[in-house]
C-alpha atoms as a PDB file:
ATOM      1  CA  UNK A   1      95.558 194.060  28.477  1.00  0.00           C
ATOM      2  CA  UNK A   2      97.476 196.491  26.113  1.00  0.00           C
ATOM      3  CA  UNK A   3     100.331 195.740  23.794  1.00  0.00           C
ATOM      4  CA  UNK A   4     102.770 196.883  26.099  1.00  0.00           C
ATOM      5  CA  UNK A   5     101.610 193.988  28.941  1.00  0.00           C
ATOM      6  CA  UNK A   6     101.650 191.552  26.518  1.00  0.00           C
ATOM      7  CA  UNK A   7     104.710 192.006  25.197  1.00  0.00           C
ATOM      8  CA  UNK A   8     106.325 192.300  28.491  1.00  0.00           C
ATOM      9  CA  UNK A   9     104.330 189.224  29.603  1.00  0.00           C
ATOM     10  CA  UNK A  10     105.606 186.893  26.679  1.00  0.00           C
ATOM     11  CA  UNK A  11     109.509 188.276  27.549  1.00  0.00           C
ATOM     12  CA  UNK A  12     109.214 186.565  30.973  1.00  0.00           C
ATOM     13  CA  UNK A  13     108.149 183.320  29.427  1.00  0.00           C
ATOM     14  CA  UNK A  14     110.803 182.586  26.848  1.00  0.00           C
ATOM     15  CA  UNK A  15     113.318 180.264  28.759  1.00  0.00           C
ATOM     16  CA  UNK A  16     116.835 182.046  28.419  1.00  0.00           C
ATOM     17  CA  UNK A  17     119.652 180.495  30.084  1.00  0.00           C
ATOM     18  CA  UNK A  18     122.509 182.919  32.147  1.00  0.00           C
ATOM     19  CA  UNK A  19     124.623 182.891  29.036  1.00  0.00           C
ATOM     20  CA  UNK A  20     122.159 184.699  27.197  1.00  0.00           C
ATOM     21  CA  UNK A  21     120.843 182.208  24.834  1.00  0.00           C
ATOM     22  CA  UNK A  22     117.745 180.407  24.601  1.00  0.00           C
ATOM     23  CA  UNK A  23     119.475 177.144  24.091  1.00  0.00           C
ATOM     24  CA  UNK A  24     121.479 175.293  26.219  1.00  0.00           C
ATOM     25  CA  UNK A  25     123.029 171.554  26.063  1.00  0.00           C
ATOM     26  CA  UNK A  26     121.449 169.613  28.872  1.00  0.00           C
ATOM     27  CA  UNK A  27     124.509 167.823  30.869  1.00  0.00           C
ATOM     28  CA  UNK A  28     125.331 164.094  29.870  1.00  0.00           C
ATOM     29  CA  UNK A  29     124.907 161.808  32.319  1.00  0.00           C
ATOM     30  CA  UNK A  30     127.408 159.043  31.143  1.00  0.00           C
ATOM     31  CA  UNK A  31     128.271 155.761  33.380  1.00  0.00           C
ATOM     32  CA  UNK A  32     130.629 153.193  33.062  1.00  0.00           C
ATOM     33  CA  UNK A  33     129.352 149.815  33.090  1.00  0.00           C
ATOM     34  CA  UNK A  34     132.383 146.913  32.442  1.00  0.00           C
ATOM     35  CA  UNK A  35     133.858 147.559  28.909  1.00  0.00           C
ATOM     36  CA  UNK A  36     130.639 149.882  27.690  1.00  0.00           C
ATOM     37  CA  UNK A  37     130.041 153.614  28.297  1.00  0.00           C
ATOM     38  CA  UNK A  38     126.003 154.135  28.537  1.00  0.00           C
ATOM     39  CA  UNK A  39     124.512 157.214  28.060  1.00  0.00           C
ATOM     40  CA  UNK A  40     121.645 157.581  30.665  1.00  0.00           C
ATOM     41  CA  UNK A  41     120.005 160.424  29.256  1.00  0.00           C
ATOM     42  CA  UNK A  42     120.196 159.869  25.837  1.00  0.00           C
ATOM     43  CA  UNK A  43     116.664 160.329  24.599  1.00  0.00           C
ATOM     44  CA  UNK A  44     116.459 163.269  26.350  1.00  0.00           C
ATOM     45  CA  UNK A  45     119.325 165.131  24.922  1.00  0.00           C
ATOM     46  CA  UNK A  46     117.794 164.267  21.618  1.00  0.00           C
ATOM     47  CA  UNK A  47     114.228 165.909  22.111  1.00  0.00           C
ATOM     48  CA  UNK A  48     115.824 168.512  23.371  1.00  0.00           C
ATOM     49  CA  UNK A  49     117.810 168.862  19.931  1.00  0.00           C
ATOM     50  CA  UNK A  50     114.887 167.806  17.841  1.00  0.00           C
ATOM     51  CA  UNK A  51     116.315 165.234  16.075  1.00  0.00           C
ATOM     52  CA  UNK A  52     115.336 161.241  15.405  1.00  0.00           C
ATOM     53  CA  UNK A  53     117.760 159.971  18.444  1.00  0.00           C
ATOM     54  CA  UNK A  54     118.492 157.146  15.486  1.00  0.00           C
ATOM     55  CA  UNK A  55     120.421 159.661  13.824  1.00  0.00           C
ATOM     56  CA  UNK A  56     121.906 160.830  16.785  1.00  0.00           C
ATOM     57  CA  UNK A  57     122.923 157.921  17.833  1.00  0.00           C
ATOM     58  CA  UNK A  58     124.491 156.511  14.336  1.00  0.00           C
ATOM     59  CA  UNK A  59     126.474 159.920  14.187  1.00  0.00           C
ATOM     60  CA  UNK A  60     128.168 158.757  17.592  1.00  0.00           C
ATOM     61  CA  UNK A  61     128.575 154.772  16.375  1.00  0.00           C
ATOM     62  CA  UNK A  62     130.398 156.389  13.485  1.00  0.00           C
ATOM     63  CA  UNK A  63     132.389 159.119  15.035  1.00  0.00           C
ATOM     64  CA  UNK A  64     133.633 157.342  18.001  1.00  0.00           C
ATOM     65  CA  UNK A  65     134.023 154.183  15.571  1.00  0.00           C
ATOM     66  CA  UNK A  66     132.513 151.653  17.853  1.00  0.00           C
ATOM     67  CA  UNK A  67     129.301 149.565  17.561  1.00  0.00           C
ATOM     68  CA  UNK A  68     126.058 150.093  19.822  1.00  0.00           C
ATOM     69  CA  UNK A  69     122.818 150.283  20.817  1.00  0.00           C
ATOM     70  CA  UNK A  70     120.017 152.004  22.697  1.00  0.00           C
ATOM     71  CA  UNK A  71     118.163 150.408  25.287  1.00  0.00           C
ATOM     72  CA  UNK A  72     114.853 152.301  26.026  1.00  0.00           C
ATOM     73  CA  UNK A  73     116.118 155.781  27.388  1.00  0.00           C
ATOM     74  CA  UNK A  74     119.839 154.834  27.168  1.00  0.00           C
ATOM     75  CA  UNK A  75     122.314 154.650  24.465  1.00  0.00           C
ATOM     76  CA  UNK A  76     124.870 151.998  24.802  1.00  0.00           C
ATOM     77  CA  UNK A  77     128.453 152.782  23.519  1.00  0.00           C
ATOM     78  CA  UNK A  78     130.775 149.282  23.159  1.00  0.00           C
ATOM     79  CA  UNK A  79     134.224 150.530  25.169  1.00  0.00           C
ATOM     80  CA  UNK A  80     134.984 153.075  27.635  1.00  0.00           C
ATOM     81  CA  UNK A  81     134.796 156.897  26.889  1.00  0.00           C
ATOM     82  CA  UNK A  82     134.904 160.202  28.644  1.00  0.00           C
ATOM     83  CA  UNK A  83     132.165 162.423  29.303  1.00  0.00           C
ATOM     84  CA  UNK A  84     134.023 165.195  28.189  1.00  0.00           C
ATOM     85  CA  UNK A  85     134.739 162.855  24.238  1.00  0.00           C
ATOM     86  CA  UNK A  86     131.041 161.956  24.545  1.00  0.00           C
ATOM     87  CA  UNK A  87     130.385 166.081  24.771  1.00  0.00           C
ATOM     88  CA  UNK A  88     132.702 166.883  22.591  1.00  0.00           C
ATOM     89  CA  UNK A  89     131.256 164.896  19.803  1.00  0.00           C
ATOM     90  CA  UNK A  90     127.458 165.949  20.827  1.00  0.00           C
ATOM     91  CA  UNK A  91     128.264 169.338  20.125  1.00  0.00           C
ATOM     92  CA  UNK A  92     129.906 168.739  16.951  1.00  0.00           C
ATOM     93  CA  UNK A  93     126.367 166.730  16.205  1.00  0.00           C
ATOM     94  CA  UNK A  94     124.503 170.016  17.160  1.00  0.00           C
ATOM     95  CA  UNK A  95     126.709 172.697  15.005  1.00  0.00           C
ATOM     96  CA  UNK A  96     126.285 170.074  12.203  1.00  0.00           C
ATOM     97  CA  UNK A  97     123.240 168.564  11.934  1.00  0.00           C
ATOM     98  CA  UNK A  98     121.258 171.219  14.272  1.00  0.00           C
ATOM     99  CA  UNK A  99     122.266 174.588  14.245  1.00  0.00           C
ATOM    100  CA  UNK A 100     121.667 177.448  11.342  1.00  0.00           C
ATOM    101  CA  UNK A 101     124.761 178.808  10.131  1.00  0.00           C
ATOM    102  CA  UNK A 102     123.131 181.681   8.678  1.00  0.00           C
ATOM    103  CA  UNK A 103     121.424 182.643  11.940  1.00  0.00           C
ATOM    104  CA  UNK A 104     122.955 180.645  14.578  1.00  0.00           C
ATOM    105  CA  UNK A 105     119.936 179.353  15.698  1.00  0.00           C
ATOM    106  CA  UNK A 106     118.837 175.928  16.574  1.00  0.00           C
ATOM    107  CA  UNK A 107     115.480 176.093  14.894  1.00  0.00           C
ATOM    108  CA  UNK A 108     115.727 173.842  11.955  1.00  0.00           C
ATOM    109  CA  UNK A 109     114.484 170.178  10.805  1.00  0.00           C
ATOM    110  CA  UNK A 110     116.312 167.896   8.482  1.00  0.00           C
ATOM    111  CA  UNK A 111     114.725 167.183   5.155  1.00  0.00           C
ATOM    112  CA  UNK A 112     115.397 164.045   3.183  1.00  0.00           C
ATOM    113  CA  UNK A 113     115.661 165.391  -0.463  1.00  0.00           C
ATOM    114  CA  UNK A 114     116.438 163.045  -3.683  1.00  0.00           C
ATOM    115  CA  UNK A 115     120.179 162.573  -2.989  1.00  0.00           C
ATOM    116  CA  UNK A 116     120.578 165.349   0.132  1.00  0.00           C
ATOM    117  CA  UNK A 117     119.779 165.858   3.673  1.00  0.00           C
ATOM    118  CA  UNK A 118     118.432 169.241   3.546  1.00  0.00           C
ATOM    119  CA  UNK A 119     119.014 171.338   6.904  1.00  0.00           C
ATOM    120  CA  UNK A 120     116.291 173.705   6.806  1.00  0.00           C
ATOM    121  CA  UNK A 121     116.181 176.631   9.206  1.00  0.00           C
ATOM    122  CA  UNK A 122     112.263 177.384  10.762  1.00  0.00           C
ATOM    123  CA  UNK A 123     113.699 180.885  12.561  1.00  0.00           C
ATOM    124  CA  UNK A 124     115.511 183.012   9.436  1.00  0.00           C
ATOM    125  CA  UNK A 125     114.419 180.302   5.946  1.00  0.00           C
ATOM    126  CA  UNK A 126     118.124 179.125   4.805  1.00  0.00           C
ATOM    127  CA  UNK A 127     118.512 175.769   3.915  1.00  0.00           C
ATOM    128  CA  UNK A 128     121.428 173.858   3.364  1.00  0.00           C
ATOM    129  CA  UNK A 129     122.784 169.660   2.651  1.00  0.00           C
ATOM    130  CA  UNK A 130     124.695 168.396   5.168  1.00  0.00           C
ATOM    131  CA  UNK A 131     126.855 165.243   5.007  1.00  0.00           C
ATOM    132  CA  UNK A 132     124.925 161.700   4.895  1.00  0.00           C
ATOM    133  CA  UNK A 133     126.066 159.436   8.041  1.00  0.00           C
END
């Protein structure tokens, strides 16, 4: 197999959704359950992401100022919210905590330093602190 094949080969199995990019946010399956919104796929969303869901989830306590908790896959949210809020303030997580905003791309970790969290980007190198939750 020559260069050409291989490349060609390796272009057909990089998942790329029909917007053109190779991320997408998976939908949020949210139900209502008395006075508390649960998040069914919670866990989920957060591999996807690459982030601790504990962060994750403490980002939504705060944001949404409410208490909660997860429950093995789910993430329970004390009082009643929209899928579109809960979506809303996911992708606010994601441009924050996730994406590069040197490159745009989601390939990055979060480093603990001294006194920072360190958003370090795997794809183009840059680093910078984000906010502490």
């Amino acid at each position: 197999m020559n260069y050409e094949e291989m490349l060609k080969r390796a272009k057909e199995n990089i998942p790329v959704s029909e917007k053109g990019e190779r991320f997408e946010m998976p939908e949020i399956s949210v139900m209502q359950s008395g006075n508390q919104t649960i998040i069914k796929n919670f866990i989920e969303i957060a591999k996807k992401i690459r982030r601790d869901p504990k962060h994750v989830s403490k980002f939504l306590f705060k944001e949404l100022a409410v208490p909660g908790s997860m429950r093995g896959n789910e993430l329970v949210l004390q009082g009643k919210f929209d899928r579109r809020l809960i979506t809303t303030r996911m992708n606010d997580y994601v441009k924050e905590f996730v994406t590069c905003q040197e490159c745009g791309k989601i390939d990055s970790n979060l480093k603990k330093g001294e006194r920072l969290i360190i958003l370090k980007c795997e794809a183009c190198g840059a680093s910078r602190p984000v906010r502490n939750i």
